[in-house]
C-alpha atoms as a PDB file:
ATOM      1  CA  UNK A   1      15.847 -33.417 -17.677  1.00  0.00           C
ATOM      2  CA  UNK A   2      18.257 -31.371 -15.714  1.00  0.00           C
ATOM      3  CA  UNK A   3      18.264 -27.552 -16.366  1.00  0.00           C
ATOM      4  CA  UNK A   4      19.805 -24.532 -15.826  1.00  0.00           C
ATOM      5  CA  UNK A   5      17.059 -21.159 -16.178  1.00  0.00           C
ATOM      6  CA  UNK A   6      18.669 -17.527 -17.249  1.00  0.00           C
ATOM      7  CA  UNK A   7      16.033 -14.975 -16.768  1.00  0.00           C
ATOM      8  CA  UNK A   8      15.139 -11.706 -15.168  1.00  0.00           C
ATOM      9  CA  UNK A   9      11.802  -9.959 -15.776  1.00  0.00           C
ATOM     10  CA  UNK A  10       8.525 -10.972 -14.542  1.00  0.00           C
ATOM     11  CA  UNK A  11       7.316 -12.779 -17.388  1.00  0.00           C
ATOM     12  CA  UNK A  12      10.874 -15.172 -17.132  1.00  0.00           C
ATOM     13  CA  UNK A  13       9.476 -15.612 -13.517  1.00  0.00           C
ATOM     14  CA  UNK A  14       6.134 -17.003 -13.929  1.00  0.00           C
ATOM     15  CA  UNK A  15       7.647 -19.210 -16.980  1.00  0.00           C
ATOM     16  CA  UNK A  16      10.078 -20.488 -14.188  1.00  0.00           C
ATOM     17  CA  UNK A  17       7.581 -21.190 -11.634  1.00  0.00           C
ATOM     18  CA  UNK A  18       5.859 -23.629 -14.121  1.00  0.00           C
ATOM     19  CA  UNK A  19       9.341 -25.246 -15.299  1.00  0.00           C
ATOM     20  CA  UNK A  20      10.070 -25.990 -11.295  1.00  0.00           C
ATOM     21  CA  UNK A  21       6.604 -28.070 -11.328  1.00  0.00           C
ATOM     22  CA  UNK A  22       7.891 -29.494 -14.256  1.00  0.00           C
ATOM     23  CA  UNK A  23      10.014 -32.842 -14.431  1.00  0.00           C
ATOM     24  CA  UNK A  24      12.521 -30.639 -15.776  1.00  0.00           C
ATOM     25  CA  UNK A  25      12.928 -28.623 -12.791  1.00  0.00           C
ATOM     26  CA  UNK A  26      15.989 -26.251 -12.739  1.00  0.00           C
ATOM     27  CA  UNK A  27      19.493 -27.136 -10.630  1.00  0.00           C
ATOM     28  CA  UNK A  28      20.390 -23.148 -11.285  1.00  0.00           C
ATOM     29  CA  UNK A  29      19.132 -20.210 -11.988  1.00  0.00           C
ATOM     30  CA  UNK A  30      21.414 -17.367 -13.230  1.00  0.00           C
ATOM     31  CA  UNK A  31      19.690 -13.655 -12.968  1.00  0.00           C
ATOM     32  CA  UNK A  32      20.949  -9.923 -13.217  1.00  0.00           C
ATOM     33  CA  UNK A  33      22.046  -8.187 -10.038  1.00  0.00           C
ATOM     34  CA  UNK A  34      20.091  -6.453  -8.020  1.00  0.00           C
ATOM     35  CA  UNK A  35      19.595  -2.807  -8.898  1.00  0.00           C
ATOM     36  CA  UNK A  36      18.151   0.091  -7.560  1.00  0.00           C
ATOM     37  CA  UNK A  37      14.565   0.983  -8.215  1.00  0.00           C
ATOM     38  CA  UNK A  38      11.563   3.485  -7.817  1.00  0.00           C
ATOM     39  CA  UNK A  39      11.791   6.712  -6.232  1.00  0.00           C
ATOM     40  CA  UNK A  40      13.595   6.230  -3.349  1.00  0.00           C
ATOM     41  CA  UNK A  41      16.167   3.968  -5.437  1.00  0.00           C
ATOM     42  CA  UNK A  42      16.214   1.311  -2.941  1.00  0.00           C
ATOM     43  CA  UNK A  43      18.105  -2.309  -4.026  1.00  0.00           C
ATOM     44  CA  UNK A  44      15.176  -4.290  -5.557  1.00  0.00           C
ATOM     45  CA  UNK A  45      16.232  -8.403  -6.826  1.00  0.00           C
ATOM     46  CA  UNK A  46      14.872  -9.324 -10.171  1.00  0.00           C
ATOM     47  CA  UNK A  47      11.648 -11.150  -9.774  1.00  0.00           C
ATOM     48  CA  UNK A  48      12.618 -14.247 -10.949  1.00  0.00           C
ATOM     49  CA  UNK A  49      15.533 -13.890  -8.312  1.00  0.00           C
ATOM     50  CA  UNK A  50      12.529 -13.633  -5.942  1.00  0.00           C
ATOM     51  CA  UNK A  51      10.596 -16.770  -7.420  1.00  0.00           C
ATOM     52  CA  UNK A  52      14.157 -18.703  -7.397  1.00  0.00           C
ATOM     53  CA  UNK A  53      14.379 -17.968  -3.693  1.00  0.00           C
ATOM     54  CA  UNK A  54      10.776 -18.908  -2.985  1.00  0.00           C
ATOM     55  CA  UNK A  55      11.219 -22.344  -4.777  1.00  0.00           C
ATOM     56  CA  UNK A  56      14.373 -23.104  -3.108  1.00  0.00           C
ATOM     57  CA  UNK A  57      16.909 -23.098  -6.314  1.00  0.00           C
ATOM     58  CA  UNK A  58      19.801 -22.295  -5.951  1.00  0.00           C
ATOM     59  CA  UNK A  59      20.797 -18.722  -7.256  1.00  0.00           C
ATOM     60  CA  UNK A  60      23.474 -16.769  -9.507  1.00  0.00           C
ATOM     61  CA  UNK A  61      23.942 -13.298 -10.282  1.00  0.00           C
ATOM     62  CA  UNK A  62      26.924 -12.262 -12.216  1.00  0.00           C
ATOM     63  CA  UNK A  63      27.543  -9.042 -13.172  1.00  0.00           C
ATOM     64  CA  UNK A  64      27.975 -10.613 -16.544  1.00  0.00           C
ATOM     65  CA  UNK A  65      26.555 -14.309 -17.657  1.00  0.00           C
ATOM     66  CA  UNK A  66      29.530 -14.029 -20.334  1.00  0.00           C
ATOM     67  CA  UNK A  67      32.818 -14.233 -18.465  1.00  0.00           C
ATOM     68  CA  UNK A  68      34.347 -17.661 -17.838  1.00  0.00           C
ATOM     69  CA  UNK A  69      33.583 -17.439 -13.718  1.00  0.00           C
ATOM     70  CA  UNK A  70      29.384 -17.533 -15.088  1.00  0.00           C
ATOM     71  CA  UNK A  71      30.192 -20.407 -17.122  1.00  0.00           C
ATOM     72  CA  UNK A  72      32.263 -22.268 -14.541  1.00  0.00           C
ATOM     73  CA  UNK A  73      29.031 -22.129 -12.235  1.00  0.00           C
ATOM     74  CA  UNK A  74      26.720 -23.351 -15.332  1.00  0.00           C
ATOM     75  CA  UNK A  75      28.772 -26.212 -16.007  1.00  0.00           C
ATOM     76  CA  UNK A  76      28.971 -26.991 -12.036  1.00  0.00           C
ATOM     77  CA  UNK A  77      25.149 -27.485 -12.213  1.00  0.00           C
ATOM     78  CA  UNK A  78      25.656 -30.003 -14.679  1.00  0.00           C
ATOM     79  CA  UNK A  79      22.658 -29.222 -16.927  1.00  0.00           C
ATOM     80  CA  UNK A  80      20.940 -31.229 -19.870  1.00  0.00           C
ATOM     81  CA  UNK A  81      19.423 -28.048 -21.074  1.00  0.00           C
ATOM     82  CA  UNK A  82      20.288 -24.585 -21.070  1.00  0.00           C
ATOM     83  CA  UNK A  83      16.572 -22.451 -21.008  1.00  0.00           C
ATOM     84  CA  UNK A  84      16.390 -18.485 -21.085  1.00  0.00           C
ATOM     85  CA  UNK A  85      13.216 -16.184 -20.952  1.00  0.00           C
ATOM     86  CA  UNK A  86      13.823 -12.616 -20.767  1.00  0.00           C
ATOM     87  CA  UNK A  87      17.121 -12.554 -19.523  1.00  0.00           C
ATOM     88  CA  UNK A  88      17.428  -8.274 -20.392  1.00  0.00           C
ATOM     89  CA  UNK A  89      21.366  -8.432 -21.675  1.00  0.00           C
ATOM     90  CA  UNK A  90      23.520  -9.928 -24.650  1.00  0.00           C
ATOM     91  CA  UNK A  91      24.437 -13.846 -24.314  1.00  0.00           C
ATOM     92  CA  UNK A  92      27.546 -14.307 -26.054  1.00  0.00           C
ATOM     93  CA  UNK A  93      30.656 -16.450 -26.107  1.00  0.00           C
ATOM     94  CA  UNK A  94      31.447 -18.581 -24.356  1.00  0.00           C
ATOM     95  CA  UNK A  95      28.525 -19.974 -23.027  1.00  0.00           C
ATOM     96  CA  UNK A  96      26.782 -19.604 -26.768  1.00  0.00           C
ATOM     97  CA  UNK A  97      28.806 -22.131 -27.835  1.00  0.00           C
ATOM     98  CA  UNK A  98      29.056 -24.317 -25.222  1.00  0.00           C
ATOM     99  CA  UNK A  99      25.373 -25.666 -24.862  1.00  0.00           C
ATOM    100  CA  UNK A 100      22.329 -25.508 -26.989  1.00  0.00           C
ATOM    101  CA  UNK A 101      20.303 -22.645 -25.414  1.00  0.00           C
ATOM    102  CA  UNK A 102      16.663 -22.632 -25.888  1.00  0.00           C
ATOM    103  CA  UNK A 103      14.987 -19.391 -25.713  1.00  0.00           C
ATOM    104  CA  UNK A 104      11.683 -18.346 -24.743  1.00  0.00           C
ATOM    105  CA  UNK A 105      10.729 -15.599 -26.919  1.00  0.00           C
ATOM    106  CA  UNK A 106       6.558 -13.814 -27.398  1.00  0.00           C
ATOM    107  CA  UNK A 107       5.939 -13.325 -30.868  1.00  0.00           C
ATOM    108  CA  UNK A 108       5.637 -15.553 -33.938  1.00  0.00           C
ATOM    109  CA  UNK A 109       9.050 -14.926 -35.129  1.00  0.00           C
ATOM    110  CA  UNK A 110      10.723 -14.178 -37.612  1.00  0.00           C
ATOM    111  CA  UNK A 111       7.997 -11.132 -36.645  1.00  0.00           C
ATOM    112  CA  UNK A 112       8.865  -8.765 -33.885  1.00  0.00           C
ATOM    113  CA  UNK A 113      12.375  -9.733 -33.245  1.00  0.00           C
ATOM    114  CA  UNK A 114      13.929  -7.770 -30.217  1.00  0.00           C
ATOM    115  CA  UNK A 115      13.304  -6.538 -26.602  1.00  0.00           C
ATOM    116  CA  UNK A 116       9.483  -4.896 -26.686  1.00  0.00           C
ATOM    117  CA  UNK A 117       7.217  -7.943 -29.020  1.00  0.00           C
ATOM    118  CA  UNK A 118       4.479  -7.687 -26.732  1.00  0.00           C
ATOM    119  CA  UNK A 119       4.227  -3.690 -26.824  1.00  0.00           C
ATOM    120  CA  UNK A 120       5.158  -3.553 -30.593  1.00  0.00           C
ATOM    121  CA  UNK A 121       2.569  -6.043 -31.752  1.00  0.00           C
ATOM    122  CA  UNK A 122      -0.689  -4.187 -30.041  1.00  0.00           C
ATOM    123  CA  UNK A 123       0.892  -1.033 -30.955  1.00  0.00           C
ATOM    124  CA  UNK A 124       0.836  -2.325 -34.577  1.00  0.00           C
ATOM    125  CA  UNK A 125      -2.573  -3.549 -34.314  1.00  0.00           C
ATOM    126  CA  UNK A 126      -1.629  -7.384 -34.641  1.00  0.00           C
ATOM    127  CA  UNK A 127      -4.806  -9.393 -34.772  1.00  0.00           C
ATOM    128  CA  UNK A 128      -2.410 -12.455 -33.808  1.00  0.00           C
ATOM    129  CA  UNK A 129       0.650 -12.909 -31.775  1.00  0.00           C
ATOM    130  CA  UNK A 130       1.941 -15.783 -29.804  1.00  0.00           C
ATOM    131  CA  UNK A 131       5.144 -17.452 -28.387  1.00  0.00           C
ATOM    132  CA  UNK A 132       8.131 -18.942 -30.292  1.00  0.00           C
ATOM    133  CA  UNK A 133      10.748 -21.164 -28.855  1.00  0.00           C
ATOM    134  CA  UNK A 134      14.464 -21.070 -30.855  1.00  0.00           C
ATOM    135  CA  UNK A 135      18.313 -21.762 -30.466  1.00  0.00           C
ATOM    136  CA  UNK A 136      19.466 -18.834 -29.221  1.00  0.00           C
ATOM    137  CA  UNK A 137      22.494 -17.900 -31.600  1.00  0.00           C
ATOM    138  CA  UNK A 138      24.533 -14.437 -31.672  1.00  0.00           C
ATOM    139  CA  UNK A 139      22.372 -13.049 -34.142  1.00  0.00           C
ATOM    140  CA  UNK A 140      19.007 -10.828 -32.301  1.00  0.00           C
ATOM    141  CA  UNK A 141      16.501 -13.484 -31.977  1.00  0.00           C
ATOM    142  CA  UNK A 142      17.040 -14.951 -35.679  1.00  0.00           C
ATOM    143  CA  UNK A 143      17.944 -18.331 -34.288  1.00  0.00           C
ATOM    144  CA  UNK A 144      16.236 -22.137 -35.504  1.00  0.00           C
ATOM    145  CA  UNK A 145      12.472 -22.084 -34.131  1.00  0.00           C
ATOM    146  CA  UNK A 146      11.607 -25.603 -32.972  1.00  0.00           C
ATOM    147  CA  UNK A 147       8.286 -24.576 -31.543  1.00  0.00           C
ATOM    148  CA  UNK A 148       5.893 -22.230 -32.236  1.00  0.00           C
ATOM    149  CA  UNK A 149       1.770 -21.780 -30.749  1.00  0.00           C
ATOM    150  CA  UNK A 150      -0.377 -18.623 -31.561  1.00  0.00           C
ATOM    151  CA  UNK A 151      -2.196 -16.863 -29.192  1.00  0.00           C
ATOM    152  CA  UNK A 152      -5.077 -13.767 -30.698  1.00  0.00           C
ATOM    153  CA  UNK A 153      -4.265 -10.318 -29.732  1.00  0.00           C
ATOM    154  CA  UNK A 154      -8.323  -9.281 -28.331  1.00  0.00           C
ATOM    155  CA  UNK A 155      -9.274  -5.551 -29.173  1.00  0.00           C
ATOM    156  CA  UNK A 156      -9.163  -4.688 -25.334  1.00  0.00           C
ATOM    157  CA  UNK A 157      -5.880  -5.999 -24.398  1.00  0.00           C
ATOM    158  CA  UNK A 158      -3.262  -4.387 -22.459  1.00  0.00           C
ATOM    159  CA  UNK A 159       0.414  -5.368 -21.823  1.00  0.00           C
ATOM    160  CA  UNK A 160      -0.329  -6.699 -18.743  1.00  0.00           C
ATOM    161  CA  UNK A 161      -3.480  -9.011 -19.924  1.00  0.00           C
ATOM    162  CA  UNK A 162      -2.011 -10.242 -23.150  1.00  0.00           C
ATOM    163  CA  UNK A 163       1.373 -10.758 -21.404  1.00  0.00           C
ATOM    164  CA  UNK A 164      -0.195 -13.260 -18.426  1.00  0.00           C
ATOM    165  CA  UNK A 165      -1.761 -15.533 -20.992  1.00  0.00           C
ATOM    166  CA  UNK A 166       1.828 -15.356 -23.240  1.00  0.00           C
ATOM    167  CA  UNK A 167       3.481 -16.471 -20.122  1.00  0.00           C
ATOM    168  CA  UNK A 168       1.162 -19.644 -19.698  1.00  0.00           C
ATOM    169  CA  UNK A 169       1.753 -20.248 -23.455  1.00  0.00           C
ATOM    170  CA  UNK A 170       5.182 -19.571 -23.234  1.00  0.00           C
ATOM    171  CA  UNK A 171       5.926 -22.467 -20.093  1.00  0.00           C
ATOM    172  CA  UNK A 172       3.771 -24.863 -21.935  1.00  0.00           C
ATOM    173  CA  UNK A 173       5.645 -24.720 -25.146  1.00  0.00           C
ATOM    174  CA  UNK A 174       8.669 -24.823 -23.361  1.00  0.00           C
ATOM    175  CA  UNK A 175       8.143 -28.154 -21.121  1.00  0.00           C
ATOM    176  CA  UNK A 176       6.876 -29.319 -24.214  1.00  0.00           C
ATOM    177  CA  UNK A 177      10.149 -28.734 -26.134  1.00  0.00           C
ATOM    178  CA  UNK A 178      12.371 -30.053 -23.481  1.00  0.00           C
ATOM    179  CA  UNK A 179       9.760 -33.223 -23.376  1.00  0.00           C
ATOM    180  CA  UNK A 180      10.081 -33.945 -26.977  1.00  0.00           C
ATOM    181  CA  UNK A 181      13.035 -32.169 -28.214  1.00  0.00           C
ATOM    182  CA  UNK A 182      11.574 -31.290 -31.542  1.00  0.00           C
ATOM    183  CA  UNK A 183      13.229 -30.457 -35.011  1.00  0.00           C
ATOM    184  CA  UNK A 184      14.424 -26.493 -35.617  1.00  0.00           C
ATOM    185  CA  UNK A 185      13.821 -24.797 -38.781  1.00  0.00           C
ATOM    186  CA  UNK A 186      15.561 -21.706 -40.178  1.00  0.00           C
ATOM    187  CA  UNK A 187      13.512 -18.674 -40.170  1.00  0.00           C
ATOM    188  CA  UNK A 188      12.315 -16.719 -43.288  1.00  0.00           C
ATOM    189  CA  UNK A 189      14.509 -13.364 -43.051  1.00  0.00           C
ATOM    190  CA  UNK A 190      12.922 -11.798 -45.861  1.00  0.00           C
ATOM    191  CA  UNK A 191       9.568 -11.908 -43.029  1.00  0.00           C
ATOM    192  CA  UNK A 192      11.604 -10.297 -40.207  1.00  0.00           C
ATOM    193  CA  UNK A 193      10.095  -7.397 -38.505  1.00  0.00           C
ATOM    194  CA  UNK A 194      11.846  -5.506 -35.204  1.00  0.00           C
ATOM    195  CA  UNK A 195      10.630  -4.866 -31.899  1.00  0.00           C
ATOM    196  CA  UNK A 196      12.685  -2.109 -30.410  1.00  0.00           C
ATOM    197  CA  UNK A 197      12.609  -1.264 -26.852  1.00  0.00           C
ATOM    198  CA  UNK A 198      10.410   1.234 -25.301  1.00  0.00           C
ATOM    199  CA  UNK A 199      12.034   4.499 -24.941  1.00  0.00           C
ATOM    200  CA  UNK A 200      10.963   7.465 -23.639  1.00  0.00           C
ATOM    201  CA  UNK A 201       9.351   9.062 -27.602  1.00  0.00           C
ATOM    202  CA  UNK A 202       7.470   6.053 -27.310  1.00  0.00           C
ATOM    203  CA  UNK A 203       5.236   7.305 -24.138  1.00  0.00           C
ATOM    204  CA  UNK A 204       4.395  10.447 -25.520  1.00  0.00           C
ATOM    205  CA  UNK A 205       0.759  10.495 -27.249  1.00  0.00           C
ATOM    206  CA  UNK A 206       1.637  12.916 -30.292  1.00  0.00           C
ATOM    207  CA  UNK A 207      -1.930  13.698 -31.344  1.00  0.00           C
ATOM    208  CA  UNK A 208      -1.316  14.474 -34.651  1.00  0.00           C
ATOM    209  CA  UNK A 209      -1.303  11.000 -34.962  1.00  0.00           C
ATOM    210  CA  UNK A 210      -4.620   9.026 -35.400  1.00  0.00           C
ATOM    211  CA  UNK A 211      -6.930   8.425 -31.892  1.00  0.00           C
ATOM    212  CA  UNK A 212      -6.929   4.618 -33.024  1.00  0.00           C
ATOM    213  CA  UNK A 213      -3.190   4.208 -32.913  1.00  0.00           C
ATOM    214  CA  UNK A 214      -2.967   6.630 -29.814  1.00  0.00           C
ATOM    215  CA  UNK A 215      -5.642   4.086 -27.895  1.00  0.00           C
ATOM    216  CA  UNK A 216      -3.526   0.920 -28.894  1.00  0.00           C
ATOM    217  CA  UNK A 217      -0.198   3.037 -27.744  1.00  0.00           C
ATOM    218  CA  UNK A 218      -1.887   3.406 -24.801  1.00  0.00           C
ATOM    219  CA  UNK A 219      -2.966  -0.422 -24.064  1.00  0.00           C
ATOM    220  CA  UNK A 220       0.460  -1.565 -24.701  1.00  0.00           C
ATOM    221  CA  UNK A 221       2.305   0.252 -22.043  1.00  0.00           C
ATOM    222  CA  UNK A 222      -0.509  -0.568 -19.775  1.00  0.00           C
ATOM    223  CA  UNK A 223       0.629  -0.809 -16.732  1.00  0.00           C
ATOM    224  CA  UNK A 224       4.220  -1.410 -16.632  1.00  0.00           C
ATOM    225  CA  UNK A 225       5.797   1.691 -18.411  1.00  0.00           C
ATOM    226  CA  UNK A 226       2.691   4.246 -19.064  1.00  0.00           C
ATOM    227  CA  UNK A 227       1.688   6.490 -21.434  1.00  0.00           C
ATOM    228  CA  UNK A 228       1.419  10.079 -20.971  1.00  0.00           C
ATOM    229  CA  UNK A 229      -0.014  13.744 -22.787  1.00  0.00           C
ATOM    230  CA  UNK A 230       1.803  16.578 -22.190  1.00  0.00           C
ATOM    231  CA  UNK A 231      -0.337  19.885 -20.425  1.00  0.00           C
ATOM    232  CA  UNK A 232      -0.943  23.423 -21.005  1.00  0.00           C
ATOM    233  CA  UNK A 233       2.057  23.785 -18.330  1.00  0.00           C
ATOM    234  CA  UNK A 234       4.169  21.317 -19.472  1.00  0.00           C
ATOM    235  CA  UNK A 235       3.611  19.052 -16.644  1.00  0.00           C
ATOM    236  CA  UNK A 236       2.480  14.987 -17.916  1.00  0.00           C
ATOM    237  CA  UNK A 237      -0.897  13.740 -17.217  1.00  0.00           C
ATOM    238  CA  UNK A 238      -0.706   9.456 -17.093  1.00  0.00           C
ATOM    239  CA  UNK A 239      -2.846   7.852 -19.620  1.00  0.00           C
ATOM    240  CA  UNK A 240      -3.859   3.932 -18.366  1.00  0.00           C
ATOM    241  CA  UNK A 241      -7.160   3.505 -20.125  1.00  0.00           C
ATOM    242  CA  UNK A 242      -8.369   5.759 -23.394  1.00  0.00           C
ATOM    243  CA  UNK A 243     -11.266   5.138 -26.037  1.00  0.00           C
ATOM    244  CA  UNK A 244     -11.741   6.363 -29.295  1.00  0.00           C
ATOM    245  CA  UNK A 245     -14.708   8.952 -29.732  1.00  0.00           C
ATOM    246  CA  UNK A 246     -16.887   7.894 -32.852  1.00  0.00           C
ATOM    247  CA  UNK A 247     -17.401  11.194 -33.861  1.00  0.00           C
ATOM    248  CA  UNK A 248     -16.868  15.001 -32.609  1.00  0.00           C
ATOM    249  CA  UNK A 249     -13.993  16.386 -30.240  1.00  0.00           C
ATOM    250  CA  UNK A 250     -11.613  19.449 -30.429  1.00  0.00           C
ATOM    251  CA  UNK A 251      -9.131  20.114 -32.992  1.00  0.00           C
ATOM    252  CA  UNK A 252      -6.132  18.091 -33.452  1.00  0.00           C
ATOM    253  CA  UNK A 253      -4.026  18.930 -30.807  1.00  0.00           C
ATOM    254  CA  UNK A 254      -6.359  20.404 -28.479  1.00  0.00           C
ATOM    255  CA  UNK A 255      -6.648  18.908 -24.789  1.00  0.00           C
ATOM    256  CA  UNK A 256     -10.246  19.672 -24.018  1.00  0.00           C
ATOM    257  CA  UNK A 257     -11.450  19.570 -20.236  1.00  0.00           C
ATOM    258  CA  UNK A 258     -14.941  20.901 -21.255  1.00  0.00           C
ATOM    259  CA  UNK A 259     -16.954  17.278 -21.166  1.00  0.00           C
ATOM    260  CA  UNK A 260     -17.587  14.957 -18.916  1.00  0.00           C
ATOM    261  CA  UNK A 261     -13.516  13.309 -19.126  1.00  0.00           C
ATOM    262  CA  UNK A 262     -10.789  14.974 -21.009  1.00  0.00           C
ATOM    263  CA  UNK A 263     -10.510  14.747 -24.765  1.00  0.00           C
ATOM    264  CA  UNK A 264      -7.402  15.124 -26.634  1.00  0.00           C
ATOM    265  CA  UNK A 265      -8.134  15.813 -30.469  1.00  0.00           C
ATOM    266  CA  UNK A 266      -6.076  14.131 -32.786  1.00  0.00           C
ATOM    267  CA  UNK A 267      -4.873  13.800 -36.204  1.00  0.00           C
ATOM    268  CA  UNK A 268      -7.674  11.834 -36.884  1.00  0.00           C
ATOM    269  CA  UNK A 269     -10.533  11.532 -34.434  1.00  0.00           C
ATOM    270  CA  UNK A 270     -10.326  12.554 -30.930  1.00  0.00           C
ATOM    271  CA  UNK A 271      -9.243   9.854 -27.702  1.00  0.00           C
ATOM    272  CA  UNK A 272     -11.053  10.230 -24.362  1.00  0.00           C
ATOM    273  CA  UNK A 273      -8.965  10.168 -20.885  1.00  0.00           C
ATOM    274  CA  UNK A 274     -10.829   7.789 -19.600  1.00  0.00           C
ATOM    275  CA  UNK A 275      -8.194   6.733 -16.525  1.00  0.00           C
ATOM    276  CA  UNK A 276      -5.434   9.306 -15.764  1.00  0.00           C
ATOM    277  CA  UNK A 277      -2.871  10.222 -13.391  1.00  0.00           C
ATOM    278  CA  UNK A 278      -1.924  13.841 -12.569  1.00  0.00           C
ATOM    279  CA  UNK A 279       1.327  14.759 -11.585  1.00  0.00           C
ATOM    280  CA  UNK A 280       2.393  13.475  -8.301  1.00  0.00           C
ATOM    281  CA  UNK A 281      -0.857  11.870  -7.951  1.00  0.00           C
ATOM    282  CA  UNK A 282      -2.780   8.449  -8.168  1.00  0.00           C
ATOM    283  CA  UNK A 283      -4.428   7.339 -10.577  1.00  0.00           C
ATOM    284  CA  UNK A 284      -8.624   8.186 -11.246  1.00  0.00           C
ATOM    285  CA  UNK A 285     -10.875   8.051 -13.386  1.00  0.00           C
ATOM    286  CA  UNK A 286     -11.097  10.912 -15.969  1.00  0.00           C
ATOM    287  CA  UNK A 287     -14.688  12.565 -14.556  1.00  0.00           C
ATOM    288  CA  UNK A 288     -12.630  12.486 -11.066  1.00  0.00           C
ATOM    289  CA  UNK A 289      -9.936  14.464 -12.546  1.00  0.00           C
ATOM    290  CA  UNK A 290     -12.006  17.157 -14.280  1.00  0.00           C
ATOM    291  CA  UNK A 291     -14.180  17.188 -10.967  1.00  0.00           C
ATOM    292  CA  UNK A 292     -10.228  18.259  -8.919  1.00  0.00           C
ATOM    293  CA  UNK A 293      -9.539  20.766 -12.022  1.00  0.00           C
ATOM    294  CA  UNK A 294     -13.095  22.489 -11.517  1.00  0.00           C
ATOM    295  CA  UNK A 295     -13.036  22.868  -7.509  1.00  0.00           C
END
């Protein structure tokens, strides 16, 4: 079947390097412009601009995918299909309405509609999420699902390891619904639960909060965005990798640097550092950063 592919993030790029080895291989692929990134703000493409290039597909990025120029160059391509993953901005009219879009979306929706699924659903301690495919309509994700698969949510997961295996599940599902084109059902809104996107009170680890939800917050922003606790001077020490202490640690509050890694007490238990970053640094392991405090 011929496609057209609208994506940006990494994720959207791994699910369109399957779909090219696919019999459904894309004729376009529409991305977001470049934009300047890290510290020296240098123009960085989108990664799946990067994978488009490296398959040989030919490329779009409008500054907007809903003005009548994006749709011209859509319709030029002549697709079948219209597939998105990821895509990072508002699809609207007129390209909503003028081809069935199916969308590539992690979580077993109607749960964890919205731009974070992944992040929300280990910070909420999900024991299950997985990867629904849907009509994209104008409503936030609350489109017909014709295709859902599950995928467990292990105790030790990060963003990064539950997100690889979502991306797998996520191509399959989609050659699979392009291969059989498979009935859509309505989803239950009274079931419908939000995933907003990260924002900057979500990095923070507040310990008056429990050490178990601290050490999930922690896992889900591992390693794309990071978490971080805030020191004595104000500074942020980078939190990649935390555990829950079974018993003991200093009040709640209290950032300890007495042990053998630094322990931050919390509401409820206490969470050791065990992989941190200092300010301006790299990251270490928490016994290397108490062994730099001590010198």
């Amino acid at each position: 079947m011929r496609t057209v592919y609208l994506g940006t993030s990494e994720f959207a790029a791994v699910v369109l390097r399957h779909l090219a080895q696919s019999t459904h291989r894309p004729a376009l692929v529409v991305t977001r412009p470049d934009r300047p990134r890290g510290r020296g703000r240098k123009l960085a493409s989108p990664p799946v601009a990067v994978a488009a290039s490296e398959l040989g597909i030919a490329l779009e990025q409008p500054a907007t995918v809903n003005d009548e120029a994006a749709l011209r160059s859509i319709q030029a391509a002549t697709p079948e299909a219209v597939c998105v993953c990821a895509y990072g901005a508002l699809i609207t009219e007129p390209l909503l309405s003028a081809y069935e879009l199916l969308n590539v979306h992690p979580s077993l929706l109607p749960r964890w509609r919205g731009a974070a699924p992944i992040e929300r659903a280990i910070m909420a301690g999900d024991e299950q999420t997985g990867v629904s495919i849907m009509q994209l309509t104008a409503g936030l994700d609350s489109g017909p699902v014709c295709l859902q698969d599950i995928e467990p949510v292990r105790p030790d997961d990060t963003y990064g390891s539950l997100a690889a295996r979502l991306e797998e599940l996520g191509a399959r599902l989609l050659i699979r619904a392009l291969d059989t084109a498979p009935p859509c059902a309505d989803q239950d809104e009274s079931r419908a639960t939000y995933a907003a996107k990260i924002g900057p009170e979500d990095r923070e680890l507040d310990p008056s909060r429990p050490a178990v939800e601290l050490e999930r917050q922690v896992r889900a922003l591992t390693p794309h965005i990071g978490a971080y606790v805030v020191l004595g001077d104000g500074s942020r020490l980078g939190v990649s990798a935390a555990s829950v202490l079974p018993e003991g640690g200093p009040p709640a509050g209290e950032l300890s640097f007495d042990g053998a890694r630094p322990v931050l007490g919390c509401g409820d238990g206490a969470l050791a550092l065990l992989v941190v970053q200092p300010p301006g640094g790299r990251p270490m392991s928490g016994e290397d950063y108490l062994r730099g405090r001590r010198r």
